[in-house]
N, C-alpha and C. Protein backbone atom coordinates (compact mmCIF):
# COMPACT_ATOMS: atom_id res chain seq x y z
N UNK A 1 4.18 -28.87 -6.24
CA UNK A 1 3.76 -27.77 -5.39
C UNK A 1 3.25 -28.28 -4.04
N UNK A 2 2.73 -29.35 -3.97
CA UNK A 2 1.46 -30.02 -2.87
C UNK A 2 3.13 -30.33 -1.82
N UNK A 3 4.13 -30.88 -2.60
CA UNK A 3 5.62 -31.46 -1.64
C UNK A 3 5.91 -30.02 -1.30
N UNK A 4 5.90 -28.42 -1.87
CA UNK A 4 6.13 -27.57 -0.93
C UNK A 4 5.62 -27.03 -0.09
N UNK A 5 4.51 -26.90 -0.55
CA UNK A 5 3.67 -26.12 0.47
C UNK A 5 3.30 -27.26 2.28
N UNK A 6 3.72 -28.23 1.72
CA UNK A 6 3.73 -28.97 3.16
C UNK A 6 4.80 -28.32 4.08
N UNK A 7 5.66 -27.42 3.48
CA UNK A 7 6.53 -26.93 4.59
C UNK A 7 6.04 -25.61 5.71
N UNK A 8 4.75 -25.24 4.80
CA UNK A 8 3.85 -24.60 6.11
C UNK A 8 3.49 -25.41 7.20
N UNK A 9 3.67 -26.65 7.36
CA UNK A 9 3.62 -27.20 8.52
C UNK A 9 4.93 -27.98 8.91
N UNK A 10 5.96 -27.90 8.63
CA UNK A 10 7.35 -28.34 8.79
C UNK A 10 7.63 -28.49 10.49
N UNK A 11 8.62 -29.15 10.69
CA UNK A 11 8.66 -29.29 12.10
C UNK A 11 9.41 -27.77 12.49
N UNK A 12 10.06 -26.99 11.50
CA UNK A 12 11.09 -25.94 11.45
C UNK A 12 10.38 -24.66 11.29
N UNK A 13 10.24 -23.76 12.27
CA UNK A 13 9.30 -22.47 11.60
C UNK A 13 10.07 -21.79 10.79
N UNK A 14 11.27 -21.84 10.87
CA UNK A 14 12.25 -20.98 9.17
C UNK A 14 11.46 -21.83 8.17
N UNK A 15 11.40 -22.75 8.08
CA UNK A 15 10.79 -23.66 6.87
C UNK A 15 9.77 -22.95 6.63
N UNK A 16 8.97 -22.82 7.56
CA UNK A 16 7.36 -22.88 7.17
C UNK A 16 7.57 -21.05 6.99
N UNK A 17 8.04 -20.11 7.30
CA UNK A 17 8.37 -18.80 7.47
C UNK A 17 8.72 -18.65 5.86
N UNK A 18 9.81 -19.17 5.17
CA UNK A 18 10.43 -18.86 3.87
C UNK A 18 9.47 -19.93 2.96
N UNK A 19 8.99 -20.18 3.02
CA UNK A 19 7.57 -21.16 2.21
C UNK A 19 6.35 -19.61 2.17
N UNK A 20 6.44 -19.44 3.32
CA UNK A 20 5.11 -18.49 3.13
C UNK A 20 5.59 -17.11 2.18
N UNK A 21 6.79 -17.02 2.11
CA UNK A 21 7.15 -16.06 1.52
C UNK A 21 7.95 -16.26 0.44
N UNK A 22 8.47 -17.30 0.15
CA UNK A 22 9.11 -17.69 -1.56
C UNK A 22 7.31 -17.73 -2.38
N UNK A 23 6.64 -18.39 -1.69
CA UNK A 23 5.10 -18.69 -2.54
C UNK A 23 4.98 -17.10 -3.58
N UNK A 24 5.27 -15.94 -3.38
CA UNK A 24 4.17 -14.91 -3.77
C UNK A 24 5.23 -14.72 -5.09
N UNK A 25 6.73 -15.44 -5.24
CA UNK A 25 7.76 -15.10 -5.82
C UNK A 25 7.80 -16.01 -7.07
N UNK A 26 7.05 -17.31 -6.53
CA UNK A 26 6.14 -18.74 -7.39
C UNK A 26 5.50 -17.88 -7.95
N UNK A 27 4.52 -17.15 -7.33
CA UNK A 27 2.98 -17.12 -8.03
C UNK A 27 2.96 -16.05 -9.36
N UNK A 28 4.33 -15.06 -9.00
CA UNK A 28 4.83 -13.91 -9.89
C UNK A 28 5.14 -15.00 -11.23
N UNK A 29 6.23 -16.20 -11.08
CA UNK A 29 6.80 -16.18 -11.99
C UNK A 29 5.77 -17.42 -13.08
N UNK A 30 5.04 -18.20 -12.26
CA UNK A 30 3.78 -18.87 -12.83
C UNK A 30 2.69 -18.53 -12.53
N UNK A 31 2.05 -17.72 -13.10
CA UNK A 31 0.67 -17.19 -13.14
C UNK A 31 -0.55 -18.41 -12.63
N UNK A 32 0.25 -19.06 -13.40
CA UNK A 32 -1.13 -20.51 -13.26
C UNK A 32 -1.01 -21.10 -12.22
N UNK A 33 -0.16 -21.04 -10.82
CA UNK A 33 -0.57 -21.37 -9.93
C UNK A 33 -1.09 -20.39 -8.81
N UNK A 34 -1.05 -19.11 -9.19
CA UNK A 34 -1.71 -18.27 -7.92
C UNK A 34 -2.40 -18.67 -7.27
N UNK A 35 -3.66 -19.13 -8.14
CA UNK A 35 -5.05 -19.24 -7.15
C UNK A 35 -4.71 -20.33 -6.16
N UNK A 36 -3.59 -21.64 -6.57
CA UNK A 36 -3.35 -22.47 -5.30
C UNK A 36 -2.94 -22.02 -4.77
N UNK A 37 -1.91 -20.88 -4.70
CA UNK A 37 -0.95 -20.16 -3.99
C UNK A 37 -1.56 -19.33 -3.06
N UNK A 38 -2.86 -18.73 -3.40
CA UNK A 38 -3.51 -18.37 -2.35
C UNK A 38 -4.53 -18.89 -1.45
N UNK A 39 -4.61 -20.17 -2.13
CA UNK A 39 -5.67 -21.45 -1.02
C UNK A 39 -4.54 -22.25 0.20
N UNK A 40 -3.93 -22.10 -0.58
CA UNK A 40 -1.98 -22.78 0.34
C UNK A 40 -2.63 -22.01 1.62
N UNK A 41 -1.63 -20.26 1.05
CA UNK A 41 -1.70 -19.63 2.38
C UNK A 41 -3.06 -19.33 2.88
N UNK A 42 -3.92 -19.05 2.36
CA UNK A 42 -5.22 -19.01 3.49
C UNK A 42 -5.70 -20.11 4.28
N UNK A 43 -4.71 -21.16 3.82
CA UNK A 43 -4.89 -21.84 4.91
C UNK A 43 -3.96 -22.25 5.93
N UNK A 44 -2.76 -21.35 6.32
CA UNK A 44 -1.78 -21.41 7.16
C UNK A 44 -2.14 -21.61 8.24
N UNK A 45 -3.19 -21.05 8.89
CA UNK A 45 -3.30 -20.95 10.39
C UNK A 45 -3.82 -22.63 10.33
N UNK A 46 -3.86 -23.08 9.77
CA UNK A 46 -4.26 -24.59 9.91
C UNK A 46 -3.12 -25.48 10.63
N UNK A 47 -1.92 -25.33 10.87
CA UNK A 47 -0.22 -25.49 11.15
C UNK A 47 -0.39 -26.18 12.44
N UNK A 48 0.44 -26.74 12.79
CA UNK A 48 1.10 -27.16 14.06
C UNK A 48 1.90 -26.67 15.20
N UNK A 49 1.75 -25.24 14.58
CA UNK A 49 2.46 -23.89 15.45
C UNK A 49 1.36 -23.28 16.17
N UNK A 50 2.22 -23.03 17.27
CA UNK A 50 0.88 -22.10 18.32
C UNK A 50 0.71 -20.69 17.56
N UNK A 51 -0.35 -20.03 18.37
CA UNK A 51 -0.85 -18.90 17.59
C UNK A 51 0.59 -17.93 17.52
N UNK A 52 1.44 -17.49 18.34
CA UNK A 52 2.43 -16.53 18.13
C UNK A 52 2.97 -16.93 17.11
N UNK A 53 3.42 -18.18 16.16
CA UNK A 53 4.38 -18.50 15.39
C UNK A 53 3.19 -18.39 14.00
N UNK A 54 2.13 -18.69 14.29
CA UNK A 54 0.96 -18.65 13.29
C UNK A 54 1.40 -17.37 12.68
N UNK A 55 1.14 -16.47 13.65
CA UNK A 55 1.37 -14.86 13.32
C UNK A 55 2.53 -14.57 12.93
N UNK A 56 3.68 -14.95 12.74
CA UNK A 56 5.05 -14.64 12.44
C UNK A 56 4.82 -15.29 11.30
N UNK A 57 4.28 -16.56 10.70
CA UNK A 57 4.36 -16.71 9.38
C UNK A 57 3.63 -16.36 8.45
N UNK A 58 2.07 -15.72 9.31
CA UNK A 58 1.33 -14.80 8.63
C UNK A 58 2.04 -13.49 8.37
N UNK A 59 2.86 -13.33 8.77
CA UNK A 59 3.60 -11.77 8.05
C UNK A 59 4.48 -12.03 6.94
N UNK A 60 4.64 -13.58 6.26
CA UNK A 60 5.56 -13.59 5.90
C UNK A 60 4.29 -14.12 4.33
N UNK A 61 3.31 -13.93 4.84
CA UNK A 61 2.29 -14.59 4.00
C UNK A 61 1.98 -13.24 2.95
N UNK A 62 1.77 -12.27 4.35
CA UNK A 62 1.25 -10.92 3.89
C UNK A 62 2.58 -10.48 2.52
N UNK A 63 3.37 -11.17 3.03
CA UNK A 63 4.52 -10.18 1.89
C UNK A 63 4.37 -10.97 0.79
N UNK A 64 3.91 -12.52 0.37
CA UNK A 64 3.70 -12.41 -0.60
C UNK A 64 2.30 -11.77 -1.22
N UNK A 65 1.30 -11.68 -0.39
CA UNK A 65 0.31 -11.15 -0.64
C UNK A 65 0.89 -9.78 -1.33
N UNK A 66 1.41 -9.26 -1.13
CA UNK A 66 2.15 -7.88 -0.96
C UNK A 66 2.34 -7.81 -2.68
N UNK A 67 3.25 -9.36 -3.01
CA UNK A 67 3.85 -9.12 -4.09
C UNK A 67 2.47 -9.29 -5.27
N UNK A 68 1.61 -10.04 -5.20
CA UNK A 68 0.57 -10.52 -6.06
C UNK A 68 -0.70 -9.74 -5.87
N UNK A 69 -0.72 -8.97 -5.29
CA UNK A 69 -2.11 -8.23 -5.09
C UNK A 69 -2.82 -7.91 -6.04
N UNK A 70 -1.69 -6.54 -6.77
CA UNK A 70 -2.54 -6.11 -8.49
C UNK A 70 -3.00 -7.23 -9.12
N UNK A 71 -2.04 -8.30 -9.15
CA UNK A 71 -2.70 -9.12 -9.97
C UNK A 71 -3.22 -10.20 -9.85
N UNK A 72 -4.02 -10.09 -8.67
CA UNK A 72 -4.89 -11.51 -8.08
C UNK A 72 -6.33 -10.98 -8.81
N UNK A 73 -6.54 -12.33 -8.84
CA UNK A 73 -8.21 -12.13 -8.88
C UNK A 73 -8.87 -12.37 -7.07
N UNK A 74 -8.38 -12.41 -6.39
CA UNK A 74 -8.60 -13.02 -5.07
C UNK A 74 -8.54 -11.83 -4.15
N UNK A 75 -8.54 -10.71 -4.39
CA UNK A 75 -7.97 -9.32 -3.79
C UNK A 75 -9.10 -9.19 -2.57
N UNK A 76 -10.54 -9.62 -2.69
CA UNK A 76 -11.04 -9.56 -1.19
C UNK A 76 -10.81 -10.47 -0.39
N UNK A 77 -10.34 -11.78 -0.48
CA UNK A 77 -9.30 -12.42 0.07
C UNK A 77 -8.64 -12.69 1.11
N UNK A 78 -7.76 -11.76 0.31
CA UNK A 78 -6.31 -11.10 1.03
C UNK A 78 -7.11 -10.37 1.61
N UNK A 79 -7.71 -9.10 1.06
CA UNK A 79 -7.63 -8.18 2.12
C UNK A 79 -8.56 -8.40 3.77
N UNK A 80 -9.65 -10.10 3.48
CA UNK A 80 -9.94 -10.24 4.68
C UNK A 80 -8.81 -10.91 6.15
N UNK A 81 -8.16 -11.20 5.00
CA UNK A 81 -6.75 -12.10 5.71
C UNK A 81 -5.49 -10.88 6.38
N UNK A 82 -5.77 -9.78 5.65
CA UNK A 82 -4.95 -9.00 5.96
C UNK A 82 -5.69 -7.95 7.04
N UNK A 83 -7.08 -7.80 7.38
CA UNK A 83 -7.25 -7.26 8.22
C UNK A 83 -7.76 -8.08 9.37
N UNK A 84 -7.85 -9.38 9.08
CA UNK A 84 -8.06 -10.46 10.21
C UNK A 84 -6.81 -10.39 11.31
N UNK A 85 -5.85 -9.84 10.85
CA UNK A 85 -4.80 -9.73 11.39
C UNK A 85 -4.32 -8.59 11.87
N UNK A 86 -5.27 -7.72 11.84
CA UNK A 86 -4.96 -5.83 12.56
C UNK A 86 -5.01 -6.23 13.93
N UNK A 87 -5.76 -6.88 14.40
CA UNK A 87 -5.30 -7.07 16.37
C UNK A 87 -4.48 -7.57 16.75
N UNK A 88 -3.61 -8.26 15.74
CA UNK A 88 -2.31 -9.53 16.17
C UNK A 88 -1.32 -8.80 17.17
N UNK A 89 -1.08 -9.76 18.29
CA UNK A 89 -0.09 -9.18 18.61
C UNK A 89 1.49 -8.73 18.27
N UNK A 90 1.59 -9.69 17.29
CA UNK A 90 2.52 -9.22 16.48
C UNK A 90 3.22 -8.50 15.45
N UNK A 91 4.03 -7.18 16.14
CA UNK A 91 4.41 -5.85 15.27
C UNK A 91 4.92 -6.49 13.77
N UNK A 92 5.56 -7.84 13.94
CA UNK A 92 5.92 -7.88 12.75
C UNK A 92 4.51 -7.79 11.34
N UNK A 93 3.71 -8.32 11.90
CA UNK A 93 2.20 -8.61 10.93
C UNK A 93 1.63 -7.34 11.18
N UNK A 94 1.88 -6.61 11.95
CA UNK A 94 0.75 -5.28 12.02
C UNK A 94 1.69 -4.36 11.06
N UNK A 95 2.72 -4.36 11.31
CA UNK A 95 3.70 -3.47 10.43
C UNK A 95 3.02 -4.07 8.52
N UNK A 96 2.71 -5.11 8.43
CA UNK A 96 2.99 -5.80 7.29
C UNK A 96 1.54 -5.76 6.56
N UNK A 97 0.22 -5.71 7.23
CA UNK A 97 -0.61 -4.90 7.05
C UNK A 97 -1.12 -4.12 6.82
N UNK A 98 -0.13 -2.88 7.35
CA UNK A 98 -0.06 -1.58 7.13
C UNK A 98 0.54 -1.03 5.80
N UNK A 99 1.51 -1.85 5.88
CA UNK A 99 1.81 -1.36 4.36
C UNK A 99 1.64 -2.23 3.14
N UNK A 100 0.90 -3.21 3.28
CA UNK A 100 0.00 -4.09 2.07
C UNK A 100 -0.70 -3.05 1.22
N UNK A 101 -0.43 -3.42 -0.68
CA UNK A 101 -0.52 -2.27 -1.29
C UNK A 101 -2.11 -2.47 -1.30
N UNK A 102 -3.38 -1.75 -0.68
CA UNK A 102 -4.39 -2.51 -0.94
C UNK A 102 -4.84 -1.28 -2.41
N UNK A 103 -4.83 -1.53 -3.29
CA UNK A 103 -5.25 -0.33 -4.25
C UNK A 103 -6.02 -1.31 -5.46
């Protein structure tokens, strides 16, 4: 897991983009790694990408957030990660926010 999640900092933002978003598809199908799965991505903005690309892979974070929510134990979390990101300039993450199931 530690050899994938290094692709959140890849020299390639598709890399680091489909990493942030295969993770929530991991975390569905092995339970037992969520909780890394959500220390991974909360710590994305840590990257080698300037803030606009930060934010493009934070939307891609939110969707796995998206997929694991019901069943995180981590649900305030996310949801500080997901509203840390309501000013972004980016429609793609504000769109992705908006419809994060928060229930």
């Amino acid at each position: 897991m530690d050899e994938f999640f290094k692709l959140l900092d890849d020299e390639s933002i598709i890399n680091a983009m489909h990493t942030a978003g295969l993770a929530g598809k991991i975390a569905r199908a092995k339970p037992e790694l969520m909780a890394r799965n959500m220390e991974k991505h909360l710590s994305e903005e840590k990257t080698q990408f300037d803030k606009s690309r930060q934010d493009l892979i934070s939307s891609y974070v939110l969707d796995s957030f998206d997929q694991l929510f019901l069943e995180s134990d981590d649900k305030d979390n996310i949801c500080k990660f997901a509203m840390k990101h309501l000013d972004c300039g980016s429609q793609r993450v504000f769109s992705k926010v908006d419809k994060i199931k928060f229930k």
